[in-house]
Protein backbone atom coordinates (compact mmCIF):
# COMPACT_ATOMS: atom_id res chain seq x y z
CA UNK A 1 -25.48 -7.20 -0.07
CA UNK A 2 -24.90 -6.11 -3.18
CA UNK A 3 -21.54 -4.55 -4.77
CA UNK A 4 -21.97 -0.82 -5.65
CA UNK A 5 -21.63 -0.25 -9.48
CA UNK A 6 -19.42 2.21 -10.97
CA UNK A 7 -19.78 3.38 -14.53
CA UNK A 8 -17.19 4.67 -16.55
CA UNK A 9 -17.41 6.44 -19.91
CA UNK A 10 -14.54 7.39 -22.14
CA UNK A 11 -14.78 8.08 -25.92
CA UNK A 12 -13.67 5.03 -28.42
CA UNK A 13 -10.49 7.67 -29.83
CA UNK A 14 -9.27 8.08 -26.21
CA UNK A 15 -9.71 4.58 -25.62
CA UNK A 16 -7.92 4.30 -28.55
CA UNK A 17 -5.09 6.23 -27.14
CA UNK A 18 -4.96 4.54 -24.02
CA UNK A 19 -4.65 1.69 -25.48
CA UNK A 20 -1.76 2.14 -27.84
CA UNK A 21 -0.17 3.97 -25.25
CA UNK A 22 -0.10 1.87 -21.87
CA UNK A 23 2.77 4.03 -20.35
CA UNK A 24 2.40 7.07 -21.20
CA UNK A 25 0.87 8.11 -17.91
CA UNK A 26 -1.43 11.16 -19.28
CA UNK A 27 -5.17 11.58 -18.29
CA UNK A 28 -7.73 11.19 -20.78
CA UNK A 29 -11.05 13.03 -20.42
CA UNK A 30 -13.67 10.83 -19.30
CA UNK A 31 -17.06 10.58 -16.80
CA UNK A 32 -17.66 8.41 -14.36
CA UNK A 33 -21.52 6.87 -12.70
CA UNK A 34 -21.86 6.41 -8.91
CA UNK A 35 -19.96 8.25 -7.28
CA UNK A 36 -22.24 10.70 -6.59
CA UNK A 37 -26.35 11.72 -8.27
CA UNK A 38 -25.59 12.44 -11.69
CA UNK A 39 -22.46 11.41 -13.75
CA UNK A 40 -19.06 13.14 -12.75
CA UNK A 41 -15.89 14.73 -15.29
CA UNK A 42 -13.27 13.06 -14.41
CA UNK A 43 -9.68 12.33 -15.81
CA UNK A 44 -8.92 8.67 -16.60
CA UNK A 45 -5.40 6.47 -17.26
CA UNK A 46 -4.15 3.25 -16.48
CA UNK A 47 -2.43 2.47 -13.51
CA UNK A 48 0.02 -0.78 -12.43
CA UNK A 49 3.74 -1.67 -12.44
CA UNK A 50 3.66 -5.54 -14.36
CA UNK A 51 0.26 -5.58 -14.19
CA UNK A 52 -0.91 -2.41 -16.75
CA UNK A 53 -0.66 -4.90 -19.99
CA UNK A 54 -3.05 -7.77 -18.55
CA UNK A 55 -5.64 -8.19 -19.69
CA UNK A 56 -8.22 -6.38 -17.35
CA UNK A 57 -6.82 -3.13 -16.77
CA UNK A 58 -6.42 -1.14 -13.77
CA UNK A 59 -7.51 2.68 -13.72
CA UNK A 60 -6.72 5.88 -11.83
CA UNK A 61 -9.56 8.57 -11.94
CA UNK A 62 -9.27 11.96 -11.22
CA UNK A 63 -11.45 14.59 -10.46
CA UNK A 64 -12.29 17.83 -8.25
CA UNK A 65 -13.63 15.58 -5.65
CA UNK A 66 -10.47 13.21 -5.11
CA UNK A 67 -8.48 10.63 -7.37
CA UNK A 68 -9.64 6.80 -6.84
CA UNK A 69 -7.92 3.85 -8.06
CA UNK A 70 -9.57 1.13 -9.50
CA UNK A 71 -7.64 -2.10 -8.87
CA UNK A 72 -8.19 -5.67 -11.08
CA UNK A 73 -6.87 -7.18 -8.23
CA UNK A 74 -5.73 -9.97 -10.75
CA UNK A 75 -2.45 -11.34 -9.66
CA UNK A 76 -4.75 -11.84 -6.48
CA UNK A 77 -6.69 -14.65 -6.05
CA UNK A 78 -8.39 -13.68 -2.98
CA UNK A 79 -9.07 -10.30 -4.30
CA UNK A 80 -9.17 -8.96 -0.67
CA UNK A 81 -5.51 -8.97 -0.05
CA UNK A 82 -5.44 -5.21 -0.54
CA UNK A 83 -8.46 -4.18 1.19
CA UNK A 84 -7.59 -6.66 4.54
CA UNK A 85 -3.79 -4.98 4.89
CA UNK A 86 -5.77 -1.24 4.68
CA UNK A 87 -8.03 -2.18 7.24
CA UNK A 88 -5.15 -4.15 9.46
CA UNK A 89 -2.79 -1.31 9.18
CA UNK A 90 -5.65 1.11 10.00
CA UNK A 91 -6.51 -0.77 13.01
CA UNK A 92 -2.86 -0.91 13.88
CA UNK A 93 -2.49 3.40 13.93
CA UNK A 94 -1.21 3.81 10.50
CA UNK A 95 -2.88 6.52 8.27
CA UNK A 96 -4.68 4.14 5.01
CA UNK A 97 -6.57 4.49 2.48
CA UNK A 98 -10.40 3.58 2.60
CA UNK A 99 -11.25 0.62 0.36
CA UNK A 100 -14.00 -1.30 -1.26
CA UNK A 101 -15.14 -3.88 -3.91
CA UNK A 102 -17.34 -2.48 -6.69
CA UNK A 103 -18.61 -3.70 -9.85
CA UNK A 104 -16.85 -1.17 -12.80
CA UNK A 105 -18.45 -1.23 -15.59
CA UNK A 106 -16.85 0.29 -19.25
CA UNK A 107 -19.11 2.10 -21.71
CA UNK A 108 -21.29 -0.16 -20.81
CA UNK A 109 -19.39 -3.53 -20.50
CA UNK A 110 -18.95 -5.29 -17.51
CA UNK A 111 -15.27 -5.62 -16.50
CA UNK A 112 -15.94 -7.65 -13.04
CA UNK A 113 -14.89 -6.87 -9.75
CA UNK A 114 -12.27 -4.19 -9.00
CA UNK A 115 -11.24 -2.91 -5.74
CA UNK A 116 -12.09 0.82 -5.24
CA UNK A 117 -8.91 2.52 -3.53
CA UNK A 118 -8.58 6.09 -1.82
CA UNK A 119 -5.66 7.58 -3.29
CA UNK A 120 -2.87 8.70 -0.94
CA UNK A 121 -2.77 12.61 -2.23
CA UNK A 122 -3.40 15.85 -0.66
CA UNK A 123 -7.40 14.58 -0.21
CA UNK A 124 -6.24 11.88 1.85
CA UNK A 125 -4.35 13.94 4.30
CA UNK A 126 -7.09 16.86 4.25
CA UNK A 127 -9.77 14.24 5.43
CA UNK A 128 -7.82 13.16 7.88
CA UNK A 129 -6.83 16.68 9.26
CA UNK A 130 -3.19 15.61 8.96
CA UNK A 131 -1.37 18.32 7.75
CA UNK A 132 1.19 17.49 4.76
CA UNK A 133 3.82 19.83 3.73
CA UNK A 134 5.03 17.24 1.02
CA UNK A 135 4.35 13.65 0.33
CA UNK A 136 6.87 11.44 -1.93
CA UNK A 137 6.16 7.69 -3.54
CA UNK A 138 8.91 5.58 -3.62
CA UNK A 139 8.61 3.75 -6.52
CA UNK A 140 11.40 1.63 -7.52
CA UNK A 141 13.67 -0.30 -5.10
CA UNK A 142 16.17 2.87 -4.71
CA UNK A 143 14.15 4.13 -2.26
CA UNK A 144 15.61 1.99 0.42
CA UNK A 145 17.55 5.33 2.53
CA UNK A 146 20.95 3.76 1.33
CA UNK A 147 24.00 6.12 1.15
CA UNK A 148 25.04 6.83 -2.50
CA UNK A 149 26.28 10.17 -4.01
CA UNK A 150 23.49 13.10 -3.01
CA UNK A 151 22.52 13.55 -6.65
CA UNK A 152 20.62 10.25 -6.64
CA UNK A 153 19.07 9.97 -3.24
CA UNK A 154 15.71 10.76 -4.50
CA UNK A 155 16.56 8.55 -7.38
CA UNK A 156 13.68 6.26 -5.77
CA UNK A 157 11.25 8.94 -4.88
CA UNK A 158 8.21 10.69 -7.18
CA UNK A 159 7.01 14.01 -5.09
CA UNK A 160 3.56 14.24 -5.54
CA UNK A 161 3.44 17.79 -3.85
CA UNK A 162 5.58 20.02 -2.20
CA UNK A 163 7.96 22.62 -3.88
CA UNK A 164 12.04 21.99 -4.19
CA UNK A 165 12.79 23.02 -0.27
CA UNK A 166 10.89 19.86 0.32
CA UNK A 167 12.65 17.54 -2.11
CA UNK A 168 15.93 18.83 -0.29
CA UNK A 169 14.86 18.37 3.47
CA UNK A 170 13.99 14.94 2.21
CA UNK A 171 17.40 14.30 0.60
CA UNK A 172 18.87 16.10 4.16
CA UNK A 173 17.39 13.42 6.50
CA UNK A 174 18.73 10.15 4.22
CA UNK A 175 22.40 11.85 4.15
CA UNK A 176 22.09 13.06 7.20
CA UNK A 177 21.31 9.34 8.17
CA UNK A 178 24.82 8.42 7.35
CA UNK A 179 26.74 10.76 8.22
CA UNK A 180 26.04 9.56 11.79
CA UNK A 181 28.55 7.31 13.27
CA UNK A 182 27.02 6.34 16.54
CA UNK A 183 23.47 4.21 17.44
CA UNK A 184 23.67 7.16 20.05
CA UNK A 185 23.70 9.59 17.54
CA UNK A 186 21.57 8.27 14.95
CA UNK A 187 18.73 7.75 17.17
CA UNK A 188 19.20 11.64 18.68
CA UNK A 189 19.12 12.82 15.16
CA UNK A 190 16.24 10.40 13.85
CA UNK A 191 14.17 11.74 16.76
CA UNK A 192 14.29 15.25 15.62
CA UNK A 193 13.27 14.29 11.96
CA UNK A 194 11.44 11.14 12.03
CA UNK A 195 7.68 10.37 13.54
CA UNK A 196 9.53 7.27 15.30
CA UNK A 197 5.87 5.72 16.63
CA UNK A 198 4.53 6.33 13.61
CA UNK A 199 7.57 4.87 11.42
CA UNK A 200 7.71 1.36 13.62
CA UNK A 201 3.89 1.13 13.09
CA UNK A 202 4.89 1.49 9.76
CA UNK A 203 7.67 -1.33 10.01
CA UNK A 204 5.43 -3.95 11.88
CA UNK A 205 2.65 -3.59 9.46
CA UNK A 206 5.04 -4.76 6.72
CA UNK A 207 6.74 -7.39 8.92
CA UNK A 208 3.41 -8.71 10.45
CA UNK A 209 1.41 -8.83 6.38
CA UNK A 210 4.83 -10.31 5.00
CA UNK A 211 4.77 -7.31 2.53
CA UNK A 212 8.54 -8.02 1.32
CA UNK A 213 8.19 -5.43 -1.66
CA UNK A 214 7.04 -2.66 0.56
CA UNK A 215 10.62 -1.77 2.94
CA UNK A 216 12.28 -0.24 -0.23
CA UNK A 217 9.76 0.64 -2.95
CA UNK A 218 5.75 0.80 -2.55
CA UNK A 219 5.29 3.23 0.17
CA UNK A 220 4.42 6.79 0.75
CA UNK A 221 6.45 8.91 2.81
CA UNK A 222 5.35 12.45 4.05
CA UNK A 223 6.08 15.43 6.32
CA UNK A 224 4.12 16.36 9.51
CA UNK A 225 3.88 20.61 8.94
CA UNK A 226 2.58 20.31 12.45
CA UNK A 227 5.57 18.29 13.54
CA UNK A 228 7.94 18.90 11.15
CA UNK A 229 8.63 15.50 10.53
CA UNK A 230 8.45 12.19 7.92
CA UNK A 231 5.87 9.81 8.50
CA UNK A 232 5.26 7.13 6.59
CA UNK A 233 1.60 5.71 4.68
CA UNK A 234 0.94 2.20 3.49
CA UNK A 235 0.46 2.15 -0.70
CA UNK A 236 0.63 -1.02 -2.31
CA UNK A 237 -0.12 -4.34 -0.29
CA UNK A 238 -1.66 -6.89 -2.20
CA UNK A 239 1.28 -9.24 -1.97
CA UNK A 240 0.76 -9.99 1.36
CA UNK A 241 -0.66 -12.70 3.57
CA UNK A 242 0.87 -15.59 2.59
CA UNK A 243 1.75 -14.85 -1.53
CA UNK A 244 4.01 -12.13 -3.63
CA UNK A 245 2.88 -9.20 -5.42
CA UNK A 246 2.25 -11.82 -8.40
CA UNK A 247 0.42 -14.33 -6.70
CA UNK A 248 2.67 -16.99 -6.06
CA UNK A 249 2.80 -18.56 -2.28
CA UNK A 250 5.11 -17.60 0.14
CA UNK A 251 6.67 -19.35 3.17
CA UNK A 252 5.42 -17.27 6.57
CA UNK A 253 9.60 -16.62 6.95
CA UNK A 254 9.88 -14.68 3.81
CA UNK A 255 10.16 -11.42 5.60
CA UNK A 256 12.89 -10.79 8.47
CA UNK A 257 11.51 -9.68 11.44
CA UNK A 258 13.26 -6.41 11.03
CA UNK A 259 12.97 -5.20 7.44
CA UNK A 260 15.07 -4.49 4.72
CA UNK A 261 15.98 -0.61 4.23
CA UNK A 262 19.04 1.40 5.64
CA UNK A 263 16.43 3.57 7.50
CA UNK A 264 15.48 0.38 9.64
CA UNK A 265 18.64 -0.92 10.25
CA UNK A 266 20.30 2.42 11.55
CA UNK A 267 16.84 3.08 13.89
CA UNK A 268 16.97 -0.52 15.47
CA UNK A 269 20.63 -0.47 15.93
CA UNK A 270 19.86 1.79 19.04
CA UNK A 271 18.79 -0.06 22.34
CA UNK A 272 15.87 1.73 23.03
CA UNK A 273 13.95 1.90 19.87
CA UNK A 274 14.76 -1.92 18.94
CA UNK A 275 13.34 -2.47 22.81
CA UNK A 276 10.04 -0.32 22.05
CA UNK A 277 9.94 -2.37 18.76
CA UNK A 278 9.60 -5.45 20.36
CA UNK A 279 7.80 -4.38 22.81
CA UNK A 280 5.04 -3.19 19.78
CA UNK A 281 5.29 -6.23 17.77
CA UNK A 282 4.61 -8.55 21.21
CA UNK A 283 1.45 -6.17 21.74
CA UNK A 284 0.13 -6.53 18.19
CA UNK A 285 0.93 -10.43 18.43
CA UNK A 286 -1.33 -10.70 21.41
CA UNK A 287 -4.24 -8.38 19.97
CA UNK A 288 -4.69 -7.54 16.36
CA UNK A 289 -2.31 -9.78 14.54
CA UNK A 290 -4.56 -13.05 15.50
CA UNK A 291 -6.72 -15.41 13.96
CA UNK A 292 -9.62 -14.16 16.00
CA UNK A 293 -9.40 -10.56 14.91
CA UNK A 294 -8.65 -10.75 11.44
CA UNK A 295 -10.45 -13.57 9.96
CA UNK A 296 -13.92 -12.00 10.24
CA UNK A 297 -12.74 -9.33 8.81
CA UNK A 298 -11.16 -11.55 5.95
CA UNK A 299 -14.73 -13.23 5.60
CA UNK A 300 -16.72 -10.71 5.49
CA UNK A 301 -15.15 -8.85 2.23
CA UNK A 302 -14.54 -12.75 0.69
CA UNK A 303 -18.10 -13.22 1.32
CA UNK A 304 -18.78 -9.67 -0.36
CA UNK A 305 -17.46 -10.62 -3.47
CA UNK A 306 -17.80 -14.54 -3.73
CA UNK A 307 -21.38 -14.23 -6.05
CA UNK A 308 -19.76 -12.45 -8.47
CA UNK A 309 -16.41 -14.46 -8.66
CA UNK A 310 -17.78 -17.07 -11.31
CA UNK A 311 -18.23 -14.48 -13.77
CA UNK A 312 -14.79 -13.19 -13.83
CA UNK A 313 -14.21 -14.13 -17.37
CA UNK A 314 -10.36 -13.84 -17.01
CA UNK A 315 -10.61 -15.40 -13.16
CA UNK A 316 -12.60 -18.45 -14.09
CA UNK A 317 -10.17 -20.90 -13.58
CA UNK A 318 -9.01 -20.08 -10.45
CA UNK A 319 -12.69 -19.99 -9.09
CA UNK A 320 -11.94 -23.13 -6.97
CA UNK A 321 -8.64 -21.53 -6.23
CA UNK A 322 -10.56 -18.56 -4.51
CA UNK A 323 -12.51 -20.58 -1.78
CA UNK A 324 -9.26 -21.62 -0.66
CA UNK A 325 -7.79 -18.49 -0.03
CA UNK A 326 -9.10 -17.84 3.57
CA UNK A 327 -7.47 -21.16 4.61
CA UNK A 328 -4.75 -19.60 2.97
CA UNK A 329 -4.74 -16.37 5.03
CA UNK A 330 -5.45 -18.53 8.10
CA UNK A 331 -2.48 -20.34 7.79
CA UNK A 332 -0.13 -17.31 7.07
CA UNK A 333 -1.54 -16.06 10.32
CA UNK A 334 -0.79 -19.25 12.26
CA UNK A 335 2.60 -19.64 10.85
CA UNK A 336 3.68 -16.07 10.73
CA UNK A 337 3.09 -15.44 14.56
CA UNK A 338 4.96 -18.49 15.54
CA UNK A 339 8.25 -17.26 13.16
CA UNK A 340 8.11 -14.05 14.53
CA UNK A 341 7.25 -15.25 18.30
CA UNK A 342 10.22 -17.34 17.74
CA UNK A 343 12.56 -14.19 16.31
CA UNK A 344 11.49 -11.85 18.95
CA UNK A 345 13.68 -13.74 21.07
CA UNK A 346 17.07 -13.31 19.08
CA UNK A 347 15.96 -9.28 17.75
């Protein structure tokens, strides 16, 4: 089957721009092909923490019908890393964005492979008929819920929408975290703030993928209106399965069984929700964290993209490198259910 193609236009003087200004985060007018008939208007800019000067860019379009993220996958060399811990965490009850590989092509010059990736914004939770009252990034390693002077509790956090009473009932439940001096009370007060099924789906999902950048930075956390309370979204995930978020390998042990933020510590303190934990991560173990459920999934999108892998002009040396990757994932998955079998008996 063939990758769609996606075709995007943008004058040489924004180009320009772009270009000589990698961080400057505004949108440049542009159009995009394949989306939809016809071509759409769309706002364009580069996207990526380390990875914005490589070589082969990464994009973020805008438009009236949604914002999309175009991913170079580079650091990568699976390419699927991304698109597997979507589908995994999706299978697993978390709220992820859709993915898929296209071909993205730039004023008519082939730029390879990218992975196409749903943005997490108020489109996401409208077409899931979740309804958001706010939704925060947490973009640098800050946003771990630690205890420091109010001021700088959000010091972590980017609010994508929501007005000020939103930035302060976030601020309210990490203070209000420690200013708790009981498990007893912690867990009363977490249950009256915090999606708890919703927030150790969250947690496993990290543990199970290894994703050791994504317990204090790289997530998405958002208020329920219905509920009144935070849940959390999966955002960035390609170091996962067995390397970092640059590529390098990883031992299946990396990750502690229980995280790495304040948030988890204080929850799993308490009796009860460290029980239901481990009662979760013993379910997943035994159904969709296995060999036999994720490897055709893994195959399938390898197989996908594998014709197309030789041209990747900047990829070309690691072309042997990406047939290995599956046995790569395979391996993480053998390995990282026998640490975690093994730590499930001392959590």
């Amino acid at each position: 089957m063939s990758l769609p193609v996606r075709m995007l236009h943008i004058s040489d003087r924004h180009l320009s721009d772009m270009e000589n200004n990698l961080w400057n985060g505004r949108f440049s007018p542009a159009a995009i092909e394949g989306w939809r008939a016809g071509a759409a208007s769309v706002g364009v800019r580069y996207r990526g923490g380390h990875t914005r000067a490589y070589p082969k860019r990464s994009f973020e379009v805008a438009s009236s019908e949604g914002t999309r993220h175009y991913n170079a996958e580079l650091d990568d060399p699976s390419m699927i890393r991304n698109a597997l811990s979507f589908w995994f965490l999706e299978r697993i009850g978390l709220p992820s964005p859709s993915a898929r590989h296209v071909l993205l092509a730039l004023n008519g010059a082939p730029l390879g492979v990218y992975l196409e990736i749903e943005a997490v914004d108020a489109d996401f939770f409208r077409r899931r008929e979740l309804r958001a009252s706010s939704l925060f990034y947490a973009v640098n390693d800050r946003a771990d819920f630690g205890a420091r002077p109010r001021a700088s509790l959000l010091d972590g956090y980017e609010r994508r929408f929501g007005g000020r009473a939103e930035r302060e009932r976030l601020r309210d439940l990490i203070a209000g975290l420690h200013r708790r001096r009981t498990p007893a009370q912690t867990a009363a007060y977490l249950a009256s703030r915090l999606d708890i099924d919703n927030y150790l789906r969250w947690l496993a999902g990290a543990v199970l993928t290894g994703n050791y950048d994504g317990f204090d930075q790289n997530y998405a956390i958002f208020r329920n209106r219905s509920t009144g309370r935070w849940a959390m979204a999966p955002w960035d995930y390609e170091g996962t399965w067995g390397r970092n978020c640059f590529g390098k390998p990883v031992g299946a042990d990396l990750v502690e069984i229980g995280g790495y933020n304040a948030l988890t510590r204080k929850l799993l303190s308490d009796n009860t929700y460290r029980r239901r934990y481990k009662k979760l991560l013993r379910t997943l173990l035994g159904t969709a964290f296995t060999e036999r459920t994720i490897m055709p999934r893994a195959e399938k999108l390898h197989r996908e993209i594998a014709p197309y892998m030789r041209a990747e002009r900047l990829a070309r040396d690691a072309y042997a490198g990406f047939f290995d990757e599956l046995r790569t994932i395979r391996q993480y998955i053998r390995d990282r259910r026998a640490v975690l079998l093994r730590d499930l008996k001392r959590l």
